[in-house]
N, C-alpha and C. Protein backbone atom coordinates (compact mmCIF):
# COMPACT_ATOMS: atom_id res chain seq x y z
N UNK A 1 127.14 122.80 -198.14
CA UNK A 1 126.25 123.22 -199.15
C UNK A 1 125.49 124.47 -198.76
N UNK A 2 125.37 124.55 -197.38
CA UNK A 2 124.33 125.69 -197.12
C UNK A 2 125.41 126.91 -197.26
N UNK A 3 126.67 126.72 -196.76
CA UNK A 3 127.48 127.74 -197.07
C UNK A 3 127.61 128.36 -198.37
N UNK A 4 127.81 127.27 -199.03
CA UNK A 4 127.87 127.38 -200.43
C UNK A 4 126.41 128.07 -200.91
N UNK A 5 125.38 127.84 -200.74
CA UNK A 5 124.18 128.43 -201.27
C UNK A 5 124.34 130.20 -200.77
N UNK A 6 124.65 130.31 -199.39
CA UNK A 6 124.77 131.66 -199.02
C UNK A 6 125.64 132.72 -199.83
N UNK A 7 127.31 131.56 -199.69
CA UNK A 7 127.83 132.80 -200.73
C UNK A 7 127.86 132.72 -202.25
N UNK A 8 126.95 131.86 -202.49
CA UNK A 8 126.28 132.31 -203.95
C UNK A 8 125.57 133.90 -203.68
N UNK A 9 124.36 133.33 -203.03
CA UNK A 9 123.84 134.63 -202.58
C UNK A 9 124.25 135.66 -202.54
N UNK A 10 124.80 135.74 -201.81
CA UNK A 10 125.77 136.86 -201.33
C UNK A 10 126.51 137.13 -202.47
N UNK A 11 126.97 136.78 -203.22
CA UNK A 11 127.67 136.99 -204.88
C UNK A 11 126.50 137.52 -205.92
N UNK A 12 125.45 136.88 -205.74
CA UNK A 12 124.61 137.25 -206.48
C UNK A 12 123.98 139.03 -206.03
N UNK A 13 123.81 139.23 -204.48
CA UNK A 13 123.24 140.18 -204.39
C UNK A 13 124.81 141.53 -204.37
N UNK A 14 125.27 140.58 -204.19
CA UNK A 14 126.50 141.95 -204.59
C UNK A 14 126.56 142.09 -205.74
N UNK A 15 126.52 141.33 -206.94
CA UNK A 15 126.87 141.60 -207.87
C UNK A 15 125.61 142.73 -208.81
N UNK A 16 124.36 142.52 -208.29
CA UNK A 16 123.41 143.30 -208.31
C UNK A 16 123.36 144.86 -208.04
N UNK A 17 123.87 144.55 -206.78
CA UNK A 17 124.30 145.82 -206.08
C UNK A 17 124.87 147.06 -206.87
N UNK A 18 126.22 145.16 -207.47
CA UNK A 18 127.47 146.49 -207.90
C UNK A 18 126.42 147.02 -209.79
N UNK A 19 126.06 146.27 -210.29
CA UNK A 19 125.18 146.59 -211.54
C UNK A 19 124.06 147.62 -211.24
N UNK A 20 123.20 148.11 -210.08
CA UNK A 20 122.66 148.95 -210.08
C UNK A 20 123.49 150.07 -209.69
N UNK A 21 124.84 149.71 -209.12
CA UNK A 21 125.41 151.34 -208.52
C UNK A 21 126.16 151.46 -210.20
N UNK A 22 126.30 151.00 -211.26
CA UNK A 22 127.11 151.45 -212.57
C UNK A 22 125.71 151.93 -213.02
N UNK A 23 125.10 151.25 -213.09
CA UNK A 23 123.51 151.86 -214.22
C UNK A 23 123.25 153.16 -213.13
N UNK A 24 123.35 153.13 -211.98
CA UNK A 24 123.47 154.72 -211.04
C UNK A 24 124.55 156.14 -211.41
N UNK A 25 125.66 155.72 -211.90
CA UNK A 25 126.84 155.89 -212.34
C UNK A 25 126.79 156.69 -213.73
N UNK A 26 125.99 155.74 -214.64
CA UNK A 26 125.90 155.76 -215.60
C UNK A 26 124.82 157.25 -215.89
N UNK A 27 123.67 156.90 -214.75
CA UNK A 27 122.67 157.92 -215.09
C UNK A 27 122.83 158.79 -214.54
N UNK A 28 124.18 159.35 -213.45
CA UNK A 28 124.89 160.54 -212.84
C UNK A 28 125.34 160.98 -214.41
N UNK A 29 126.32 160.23 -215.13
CA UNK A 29 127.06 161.06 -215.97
C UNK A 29 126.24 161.18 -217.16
N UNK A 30 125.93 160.90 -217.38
CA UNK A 30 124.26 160.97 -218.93
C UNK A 30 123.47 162.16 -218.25
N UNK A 31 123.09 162.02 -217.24
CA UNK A 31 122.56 163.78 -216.89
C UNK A 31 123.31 164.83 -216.50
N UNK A 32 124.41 164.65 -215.89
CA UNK A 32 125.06 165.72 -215.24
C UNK A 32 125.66 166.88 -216.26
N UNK A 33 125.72 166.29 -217.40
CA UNK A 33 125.93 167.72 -218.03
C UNK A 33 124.94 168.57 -218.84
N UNK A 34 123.71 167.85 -219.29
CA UNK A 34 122.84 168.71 -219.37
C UNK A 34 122.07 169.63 -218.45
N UNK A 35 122.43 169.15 -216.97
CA UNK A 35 121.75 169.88 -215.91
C UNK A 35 123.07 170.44 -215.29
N UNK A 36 124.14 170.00 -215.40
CA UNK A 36 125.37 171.27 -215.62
C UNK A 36 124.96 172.44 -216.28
N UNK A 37 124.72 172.26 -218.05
CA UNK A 37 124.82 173.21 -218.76
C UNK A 37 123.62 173.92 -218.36
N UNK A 38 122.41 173.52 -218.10
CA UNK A 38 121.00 174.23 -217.60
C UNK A 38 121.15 175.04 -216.48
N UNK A 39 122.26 174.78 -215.36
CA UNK A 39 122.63 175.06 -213.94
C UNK A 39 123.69 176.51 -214.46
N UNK A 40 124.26 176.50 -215.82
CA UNK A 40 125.08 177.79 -215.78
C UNK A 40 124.47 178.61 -216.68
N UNK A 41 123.13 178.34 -217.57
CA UNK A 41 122.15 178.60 -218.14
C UNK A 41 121.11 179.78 -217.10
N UNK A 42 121.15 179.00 -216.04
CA UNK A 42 120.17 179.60 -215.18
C UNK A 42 121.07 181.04 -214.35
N UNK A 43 122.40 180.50 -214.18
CA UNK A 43 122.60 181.58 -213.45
C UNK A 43 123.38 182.83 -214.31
N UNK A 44 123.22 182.73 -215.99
CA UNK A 44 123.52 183.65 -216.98
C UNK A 44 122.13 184.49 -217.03
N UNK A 45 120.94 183.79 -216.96
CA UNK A 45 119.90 184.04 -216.69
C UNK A 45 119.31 185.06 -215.34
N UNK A 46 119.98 184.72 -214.36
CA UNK A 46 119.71 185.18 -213.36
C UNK A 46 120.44 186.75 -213.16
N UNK A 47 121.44 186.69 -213.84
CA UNK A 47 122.77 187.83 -213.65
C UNK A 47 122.26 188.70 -214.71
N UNK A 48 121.37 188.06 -215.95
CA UNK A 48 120.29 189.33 -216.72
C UNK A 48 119.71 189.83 -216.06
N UNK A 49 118.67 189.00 -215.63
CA UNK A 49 117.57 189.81 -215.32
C UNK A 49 117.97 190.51 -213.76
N UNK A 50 118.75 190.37 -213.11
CA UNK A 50 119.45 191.31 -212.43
C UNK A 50 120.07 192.68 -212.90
N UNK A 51 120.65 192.61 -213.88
CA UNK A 51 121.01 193.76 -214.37
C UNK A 51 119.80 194.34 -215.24
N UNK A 52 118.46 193.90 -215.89
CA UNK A 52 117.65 194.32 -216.03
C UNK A 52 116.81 195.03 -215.01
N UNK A 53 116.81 194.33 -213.94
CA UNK A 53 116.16 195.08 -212.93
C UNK A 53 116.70 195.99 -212.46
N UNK A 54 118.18 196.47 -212.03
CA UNK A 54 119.00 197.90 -211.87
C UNK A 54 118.50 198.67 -213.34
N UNK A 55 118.83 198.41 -214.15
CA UNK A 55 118.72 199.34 -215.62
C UNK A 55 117.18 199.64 -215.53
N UNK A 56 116.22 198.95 -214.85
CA UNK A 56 114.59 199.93 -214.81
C UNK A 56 114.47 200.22 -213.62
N UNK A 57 114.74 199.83 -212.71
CA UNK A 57 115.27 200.88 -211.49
C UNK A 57 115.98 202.11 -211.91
N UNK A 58 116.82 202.07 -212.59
CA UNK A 58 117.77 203.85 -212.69
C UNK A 58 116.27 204.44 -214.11
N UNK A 59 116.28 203.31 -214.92
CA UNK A 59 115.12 204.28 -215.42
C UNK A 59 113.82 204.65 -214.72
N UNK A 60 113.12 204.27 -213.79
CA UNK A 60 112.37 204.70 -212.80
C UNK A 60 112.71 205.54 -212.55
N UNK A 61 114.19 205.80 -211.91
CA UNK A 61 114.16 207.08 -210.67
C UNK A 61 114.28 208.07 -211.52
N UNK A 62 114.90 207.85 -212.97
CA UNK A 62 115.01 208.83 -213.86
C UNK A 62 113.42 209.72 -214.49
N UNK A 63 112.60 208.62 -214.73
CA UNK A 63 111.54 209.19 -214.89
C UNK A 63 110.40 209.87 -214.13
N UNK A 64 110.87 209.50 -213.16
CA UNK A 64 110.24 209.88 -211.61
C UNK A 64 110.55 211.55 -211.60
N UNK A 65 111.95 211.64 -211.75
CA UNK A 65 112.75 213.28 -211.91
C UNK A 65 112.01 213.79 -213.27
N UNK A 66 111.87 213.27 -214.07
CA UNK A 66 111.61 213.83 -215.36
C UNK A 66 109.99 214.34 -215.22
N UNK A 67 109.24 213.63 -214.42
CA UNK A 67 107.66 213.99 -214.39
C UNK A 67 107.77 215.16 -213.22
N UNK A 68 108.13 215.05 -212.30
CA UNK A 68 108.61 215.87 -211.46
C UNK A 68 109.17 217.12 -211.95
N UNK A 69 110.11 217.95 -213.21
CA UNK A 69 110.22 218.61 -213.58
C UNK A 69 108.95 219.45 -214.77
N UNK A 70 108.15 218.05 -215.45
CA UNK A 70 107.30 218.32 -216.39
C UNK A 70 105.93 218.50 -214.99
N UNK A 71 105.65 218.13 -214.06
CA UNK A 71 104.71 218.97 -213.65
C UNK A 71 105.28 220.36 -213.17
N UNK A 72 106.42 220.84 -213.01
CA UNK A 72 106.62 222.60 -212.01
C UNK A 72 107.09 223.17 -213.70
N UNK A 73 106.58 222.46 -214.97
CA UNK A 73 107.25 223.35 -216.05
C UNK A 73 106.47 224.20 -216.31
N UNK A 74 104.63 223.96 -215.83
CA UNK A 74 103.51 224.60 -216.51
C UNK A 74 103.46 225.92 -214.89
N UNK A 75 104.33 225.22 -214.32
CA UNK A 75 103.98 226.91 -213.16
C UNK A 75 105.28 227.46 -213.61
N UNK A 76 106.64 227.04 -214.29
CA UNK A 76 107.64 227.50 -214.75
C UNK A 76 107.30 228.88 -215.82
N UNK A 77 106.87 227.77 -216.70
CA UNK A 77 105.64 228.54 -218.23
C UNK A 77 104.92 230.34 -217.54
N UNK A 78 104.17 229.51 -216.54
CA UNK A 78 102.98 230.55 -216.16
C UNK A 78 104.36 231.95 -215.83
N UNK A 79 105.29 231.24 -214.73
CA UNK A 79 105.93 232.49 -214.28
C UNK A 79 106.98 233.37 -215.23
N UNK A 80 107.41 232.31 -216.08
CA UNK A 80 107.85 233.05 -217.11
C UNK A 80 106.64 233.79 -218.11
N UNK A 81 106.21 233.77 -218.13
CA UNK A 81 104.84 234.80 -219.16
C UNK A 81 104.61 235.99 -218.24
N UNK A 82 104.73 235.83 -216.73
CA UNK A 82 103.60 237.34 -216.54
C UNK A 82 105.09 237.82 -216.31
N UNK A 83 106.19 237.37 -215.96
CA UNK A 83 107.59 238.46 -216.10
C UNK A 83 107.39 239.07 -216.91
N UNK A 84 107.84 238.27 -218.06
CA UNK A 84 108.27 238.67 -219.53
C UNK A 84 107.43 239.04 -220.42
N UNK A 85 106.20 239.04 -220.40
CA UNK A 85 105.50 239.32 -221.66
C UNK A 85 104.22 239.96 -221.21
N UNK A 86 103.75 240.68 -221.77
CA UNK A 86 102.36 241.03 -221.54
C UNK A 86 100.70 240.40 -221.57
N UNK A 87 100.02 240.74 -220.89
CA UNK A 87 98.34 240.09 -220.93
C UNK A 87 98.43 240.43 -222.43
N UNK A 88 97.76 240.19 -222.99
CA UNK A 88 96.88 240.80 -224.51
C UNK A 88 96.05 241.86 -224.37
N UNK A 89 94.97 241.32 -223.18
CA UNK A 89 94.02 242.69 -223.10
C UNK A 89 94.73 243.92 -222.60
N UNK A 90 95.58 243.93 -221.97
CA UNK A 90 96.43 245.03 -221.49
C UNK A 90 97.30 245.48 -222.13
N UNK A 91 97.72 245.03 -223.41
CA UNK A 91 99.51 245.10 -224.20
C UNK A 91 99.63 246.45 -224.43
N UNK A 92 98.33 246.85 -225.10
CA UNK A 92 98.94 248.29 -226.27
C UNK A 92 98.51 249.15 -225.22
N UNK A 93 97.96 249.11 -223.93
CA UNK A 93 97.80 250.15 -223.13
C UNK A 93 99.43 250.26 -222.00
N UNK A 94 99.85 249.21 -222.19
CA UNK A 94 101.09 248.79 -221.07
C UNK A 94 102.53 248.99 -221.95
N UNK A 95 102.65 248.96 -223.20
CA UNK A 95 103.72 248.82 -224.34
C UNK A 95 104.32 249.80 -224.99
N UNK A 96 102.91 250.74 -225.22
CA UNK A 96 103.21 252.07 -225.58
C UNK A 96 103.87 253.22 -224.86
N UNK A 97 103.60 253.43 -223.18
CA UNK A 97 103.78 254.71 -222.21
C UNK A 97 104.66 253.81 -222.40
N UNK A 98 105.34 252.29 -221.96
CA UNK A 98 106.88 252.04 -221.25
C UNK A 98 107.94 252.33 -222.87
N UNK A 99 107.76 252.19 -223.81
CA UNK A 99 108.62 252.50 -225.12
C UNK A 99 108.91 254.08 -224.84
N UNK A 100 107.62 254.83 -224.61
CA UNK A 100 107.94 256.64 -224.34
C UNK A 100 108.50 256.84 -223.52
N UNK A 101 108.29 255.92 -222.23
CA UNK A 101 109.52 256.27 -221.38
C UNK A 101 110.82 256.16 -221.53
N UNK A 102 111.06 254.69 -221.92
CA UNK A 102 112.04 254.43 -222.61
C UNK A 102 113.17 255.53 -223.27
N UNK A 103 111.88 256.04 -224.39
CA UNK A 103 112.49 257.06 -225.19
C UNK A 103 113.30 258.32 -224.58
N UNK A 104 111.87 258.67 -223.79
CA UNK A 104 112.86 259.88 -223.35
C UNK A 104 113.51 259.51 -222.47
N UNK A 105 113.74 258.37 -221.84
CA UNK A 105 114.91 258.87 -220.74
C UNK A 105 116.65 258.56 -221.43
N UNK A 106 116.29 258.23 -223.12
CA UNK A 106 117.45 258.08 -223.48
C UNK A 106 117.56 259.39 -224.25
N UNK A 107 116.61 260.28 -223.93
CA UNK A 107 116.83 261.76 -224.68
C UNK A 107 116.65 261.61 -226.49
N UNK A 108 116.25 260.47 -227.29
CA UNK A 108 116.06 260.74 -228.78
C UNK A 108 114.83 260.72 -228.90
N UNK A 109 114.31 261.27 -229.99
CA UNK A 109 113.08 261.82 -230.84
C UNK A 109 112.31 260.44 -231.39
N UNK A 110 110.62 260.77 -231.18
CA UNK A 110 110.42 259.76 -231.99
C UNK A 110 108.93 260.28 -232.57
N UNK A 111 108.64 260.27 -233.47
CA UNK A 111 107.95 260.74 -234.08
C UNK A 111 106.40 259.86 -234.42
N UNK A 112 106.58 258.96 -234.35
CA UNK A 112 105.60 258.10 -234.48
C UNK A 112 105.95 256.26 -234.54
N UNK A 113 105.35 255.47 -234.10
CA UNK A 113 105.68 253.79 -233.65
C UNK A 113 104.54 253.11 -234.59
N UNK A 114 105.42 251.77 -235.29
CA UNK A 114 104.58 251.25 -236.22
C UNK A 114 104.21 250.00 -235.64
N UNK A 115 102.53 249.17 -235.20
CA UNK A 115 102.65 247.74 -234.50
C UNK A 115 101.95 247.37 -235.90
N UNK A 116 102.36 245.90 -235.06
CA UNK A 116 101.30 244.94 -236.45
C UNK A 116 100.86 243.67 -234.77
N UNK A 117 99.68 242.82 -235.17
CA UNK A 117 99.93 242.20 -233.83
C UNK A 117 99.33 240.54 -234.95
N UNK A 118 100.30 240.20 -234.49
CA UNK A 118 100.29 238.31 -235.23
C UNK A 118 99.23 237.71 -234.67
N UNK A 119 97.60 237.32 -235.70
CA UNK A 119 96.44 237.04 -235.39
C UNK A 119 96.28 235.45 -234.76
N UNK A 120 97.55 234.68 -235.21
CA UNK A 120 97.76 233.54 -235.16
C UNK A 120 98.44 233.67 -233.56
N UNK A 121 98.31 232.33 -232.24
CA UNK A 121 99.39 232.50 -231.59
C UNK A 121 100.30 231.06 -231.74
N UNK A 122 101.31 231.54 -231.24
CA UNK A 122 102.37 230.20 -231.40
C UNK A 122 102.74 230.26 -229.61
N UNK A 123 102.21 228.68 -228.85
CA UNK A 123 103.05 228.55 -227.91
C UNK A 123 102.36 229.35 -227.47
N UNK A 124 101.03 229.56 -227.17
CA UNK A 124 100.13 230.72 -226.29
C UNK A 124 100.76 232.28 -226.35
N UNK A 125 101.48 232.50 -227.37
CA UNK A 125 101.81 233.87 -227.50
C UNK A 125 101.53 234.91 -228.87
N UNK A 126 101.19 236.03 -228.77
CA UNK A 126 101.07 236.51 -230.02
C UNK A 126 102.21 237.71 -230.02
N UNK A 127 102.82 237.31 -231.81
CA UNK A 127 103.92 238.20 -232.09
C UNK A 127 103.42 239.44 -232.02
N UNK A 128 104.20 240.63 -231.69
CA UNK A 128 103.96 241.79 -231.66
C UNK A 128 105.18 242.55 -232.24
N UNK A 129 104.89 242.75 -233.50
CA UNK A 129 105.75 243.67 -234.39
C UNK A 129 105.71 245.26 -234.27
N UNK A 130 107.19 245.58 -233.87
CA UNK A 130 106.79 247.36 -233.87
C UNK A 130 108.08 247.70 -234.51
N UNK A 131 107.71 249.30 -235.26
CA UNK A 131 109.09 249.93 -236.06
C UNK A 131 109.08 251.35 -235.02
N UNK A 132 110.23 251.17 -234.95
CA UNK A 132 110.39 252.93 -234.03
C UNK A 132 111.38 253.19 -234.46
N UNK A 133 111.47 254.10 -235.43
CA UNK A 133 112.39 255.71 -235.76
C UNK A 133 112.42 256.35 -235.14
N UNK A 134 113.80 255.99 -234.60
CA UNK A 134 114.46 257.54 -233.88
C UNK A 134 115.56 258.52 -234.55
N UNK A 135 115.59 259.54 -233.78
CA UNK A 135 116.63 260.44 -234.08
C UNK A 135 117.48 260.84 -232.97
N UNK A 136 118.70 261.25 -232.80
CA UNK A 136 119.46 261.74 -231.94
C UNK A 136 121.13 261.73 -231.55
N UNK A 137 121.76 261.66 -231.16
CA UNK A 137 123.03 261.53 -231.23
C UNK A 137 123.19 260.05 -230.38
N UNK A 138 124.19 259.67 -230.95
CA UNK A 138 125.00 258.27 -231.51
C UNK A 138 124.67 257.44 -229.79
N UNK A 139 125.14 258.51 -228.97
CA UNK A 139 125.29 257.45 -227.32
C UNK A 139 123.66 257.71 -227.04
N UNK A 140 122.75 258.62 -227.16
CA UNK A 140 121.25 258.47 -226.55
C UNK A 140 120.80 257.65 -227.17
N UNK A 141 121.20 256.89 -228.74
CA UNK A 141 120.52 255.89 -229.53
C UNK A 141 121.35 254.82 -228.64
N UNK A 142 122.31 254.40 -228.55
CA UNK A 142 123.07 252.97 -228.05
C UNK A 142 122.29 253.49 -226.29
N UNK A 143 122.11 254.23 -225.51
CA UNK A 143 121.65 254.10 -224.34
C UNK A 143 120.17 253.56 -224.60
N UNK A 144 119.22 254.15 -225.49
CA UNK A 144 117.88 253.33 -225.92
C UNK A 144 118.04 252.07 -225.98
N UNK A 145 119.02 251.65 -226.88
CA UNK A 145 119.28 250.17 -227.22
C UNK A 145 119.32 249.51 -226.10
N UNK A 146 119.95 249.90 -225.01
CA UNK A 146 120.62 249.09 -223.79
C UNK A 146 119.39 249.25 -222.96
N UNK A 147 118.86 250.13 -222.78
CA UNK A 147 117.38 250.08 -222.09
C UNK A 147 116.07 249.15 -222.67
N UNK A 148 116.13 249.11 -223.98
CA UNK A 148 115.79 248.03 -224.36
C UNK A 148 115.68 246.40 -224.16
N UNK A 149 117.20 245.97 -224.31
CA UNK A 149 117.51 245.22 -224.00
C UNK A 149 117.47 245.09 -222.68
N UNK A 150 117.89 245.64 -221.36
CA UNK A 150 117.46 245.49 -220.25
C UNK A 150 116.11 245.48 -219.56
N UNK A 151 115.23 246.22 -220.49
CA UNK A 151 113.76 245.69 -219.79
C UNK A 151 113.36 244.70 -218.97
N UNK A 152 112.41 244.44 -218.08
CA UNK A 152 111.59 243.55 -217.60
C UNK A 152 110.62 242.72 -218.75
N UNK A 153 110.48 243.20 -219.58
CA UNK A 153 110.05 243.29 -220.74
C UNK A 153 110.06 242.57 -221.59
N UNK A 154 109.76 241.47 -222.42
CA UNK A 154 111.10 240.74 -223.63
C UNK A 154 111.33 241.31 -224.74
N UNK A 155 112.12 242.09 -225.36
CA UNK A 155 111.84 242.64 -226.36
C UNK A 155 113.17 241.89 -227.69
N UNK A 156 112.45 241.35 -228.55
CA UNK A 156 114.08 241.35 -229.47
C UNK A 156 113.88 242.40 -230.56
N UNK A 157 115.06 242.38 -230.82
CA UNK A 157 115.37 243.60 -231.59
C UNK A 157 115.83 242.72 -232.53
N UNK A 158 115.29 242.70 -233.77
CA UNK A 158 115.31 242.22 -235.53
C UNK A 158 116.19 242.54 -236.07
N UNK A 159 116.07 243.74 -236.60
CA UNK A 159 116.94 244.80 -237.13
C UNK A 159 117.29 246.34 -236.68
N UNK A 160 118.44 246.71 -237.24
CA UNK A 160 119.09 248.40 -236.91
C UNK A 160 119.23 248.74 -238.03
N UNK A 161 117.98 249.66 -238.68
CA UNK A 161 118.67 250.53 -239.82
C UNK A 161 119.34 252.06 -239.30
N UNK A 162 120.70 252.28 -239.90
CA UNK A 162 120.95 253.38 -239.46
C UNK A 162 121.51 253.96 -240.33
N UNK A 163 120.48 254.95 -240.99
CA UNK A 163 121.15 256.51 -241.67
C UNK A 163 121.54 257.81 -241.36
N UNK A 164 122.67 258.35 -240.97
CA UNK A 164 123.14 259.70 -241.10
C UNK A 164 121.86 260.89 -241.12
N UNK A 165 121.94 261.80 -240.69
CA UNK A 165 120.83 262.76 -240.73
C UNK A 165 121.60 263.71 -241.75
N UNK A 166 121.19 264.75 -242.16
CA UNK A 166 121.66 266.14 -243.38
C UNK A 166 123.30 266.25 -242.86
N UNK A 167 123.50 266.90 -243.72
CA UNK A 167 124.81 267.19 -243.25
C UNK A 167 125.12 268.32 -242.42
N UNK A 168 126.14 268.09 -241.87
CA UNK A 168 126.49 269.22 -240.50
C UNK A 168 125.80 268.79 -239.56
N UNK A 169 124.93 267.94 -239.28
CA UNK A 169 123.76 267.52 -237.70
C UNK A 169 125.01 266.24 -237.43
N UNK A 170 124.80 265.94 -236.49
CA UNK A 170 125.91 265.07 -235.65
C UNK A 170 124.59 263.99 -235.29
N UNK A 171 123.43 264.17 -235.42
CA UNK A 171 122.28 263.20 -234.90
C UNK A 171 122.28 262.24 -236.34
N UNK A 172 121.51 261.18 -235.63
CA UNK A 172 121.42 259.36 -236.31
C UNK A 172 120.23 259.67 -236.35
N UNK A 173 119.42 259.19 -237.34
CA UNK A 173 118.21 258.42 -237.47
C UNK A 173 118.33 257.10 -237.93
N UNK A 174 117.79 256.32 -236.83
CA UNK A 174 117.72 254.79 -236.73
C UNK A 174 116.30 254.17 -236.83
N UNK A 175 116.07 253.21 -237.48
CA UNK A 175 114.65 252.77 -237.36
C UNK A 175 115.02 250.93 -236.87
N UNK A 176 114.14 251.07 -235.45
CA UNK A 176 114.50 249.93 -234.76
C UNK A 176 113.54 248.73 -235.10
N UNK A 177 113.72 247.40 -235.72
CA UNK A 177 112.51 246.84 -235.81
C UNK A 177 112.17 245.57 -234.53
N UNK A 178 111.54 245.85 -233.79
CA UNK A 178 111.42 245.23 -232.64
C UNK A 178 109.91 244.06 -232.88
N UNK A 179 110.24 243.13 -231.57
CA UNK A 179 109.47 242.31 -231.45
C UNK A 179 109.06 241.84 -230.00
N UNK A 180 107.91 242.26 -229.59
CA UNK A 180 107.76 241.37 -228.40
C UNK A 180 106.30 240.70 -228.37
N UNK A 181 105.76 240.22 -226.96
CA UNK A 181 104.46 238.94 -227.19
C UNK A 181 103.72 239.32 -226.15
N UNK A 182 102.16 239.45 -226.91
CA UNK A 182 101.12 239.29 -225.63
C UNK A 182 101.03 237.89 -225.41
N UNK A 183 100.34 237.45 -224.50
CA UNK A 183 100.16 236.06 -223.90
C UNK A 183 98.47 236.19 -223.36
N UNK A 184 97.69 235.21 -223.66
CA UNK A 184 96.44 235.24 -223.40
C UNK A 184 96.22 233.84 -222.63
């Protein structure tokens, strides 16, 4: 009998055993795939914000370069103005002798220069409108032109009117309408 009571026992606690390892069983496979699906959740998750963090990393270093260019643009600015363009207080004393030089060293006539000076500025610059009529034969007008255009100077050139002089003269009269900028 005592045997008998034991492997009752012993039946009983195995059989316990085996009923908590299925209800164990049971609550492996009832969770395992929602914390499966959460487990490939997390690492879809993880492989974002990884590639989020490279994509503001390259935009960092990008903007890093970009401020880096926007601070040397205003000493860029500065050095492009005193090349190219004139003070204001200095223009019509600095604009006028270099056009006469100009002139004559391309050998044509000029009789008188028309400015206008734009009261408004755009971009810290003021337009400076001038008309210069010349006269002379065909290559001292295209050598003006090219001295023009080559200045230190900025000058654009608008328009070329060009009429024939009397007949029998071999000389052009051209009226150049030019543009360049004081800077204040």
């Amino acid at each position: 009998m005592k045997a008998y009571r034991r492997r009752r026992q012993q039946y009983l606690l195995a059989s316990l055993l085996a009923v908590l390892g299925v209800i164990n069983l049971l609550f492996f496979f009832i969770l395992y795939r929602p914390v499966r699906s959460e487990y490939f959740t997390l690492q879809d998750s993880i492989q974002k914000a990884r590639t989020d963090i490279r994509t503001r990393q390259y935009n960092i270093e990008r903007l890093e370069k970009l401020n880096v260019q926007l601070e040397t643009s205003s000493q860029d600015k500065f050095r492009l103005y005193t090349m190219h363009f004139i003070p204001k207080e200095m223009g019509w004393s600095r604009i006028v002798p270099e056009l006469d030089t100009m002139i004559q060293k391309a050998g044509v006539k000029n009789t008188r220069k028309d400015y206008s000076l734009d009261d408004k500025p755009e971009y810290g610059l003021y337009s400076v409108k001038i008309k210069l009529p010349v006269t002379g034969s065909y290559t001292n007008v295209v050598n003006l032109i090219k001295d023009i255009e080559s200045d230190d100077t900025f000058f654009i050139i608008d328009s070329v009117e060009v009429r024939p002089n009397a007949a029998g003269s071999s000389d052009v009269t051209m009226t150049l309408n030019l543009e360049t900028f004081f800077y204040q």
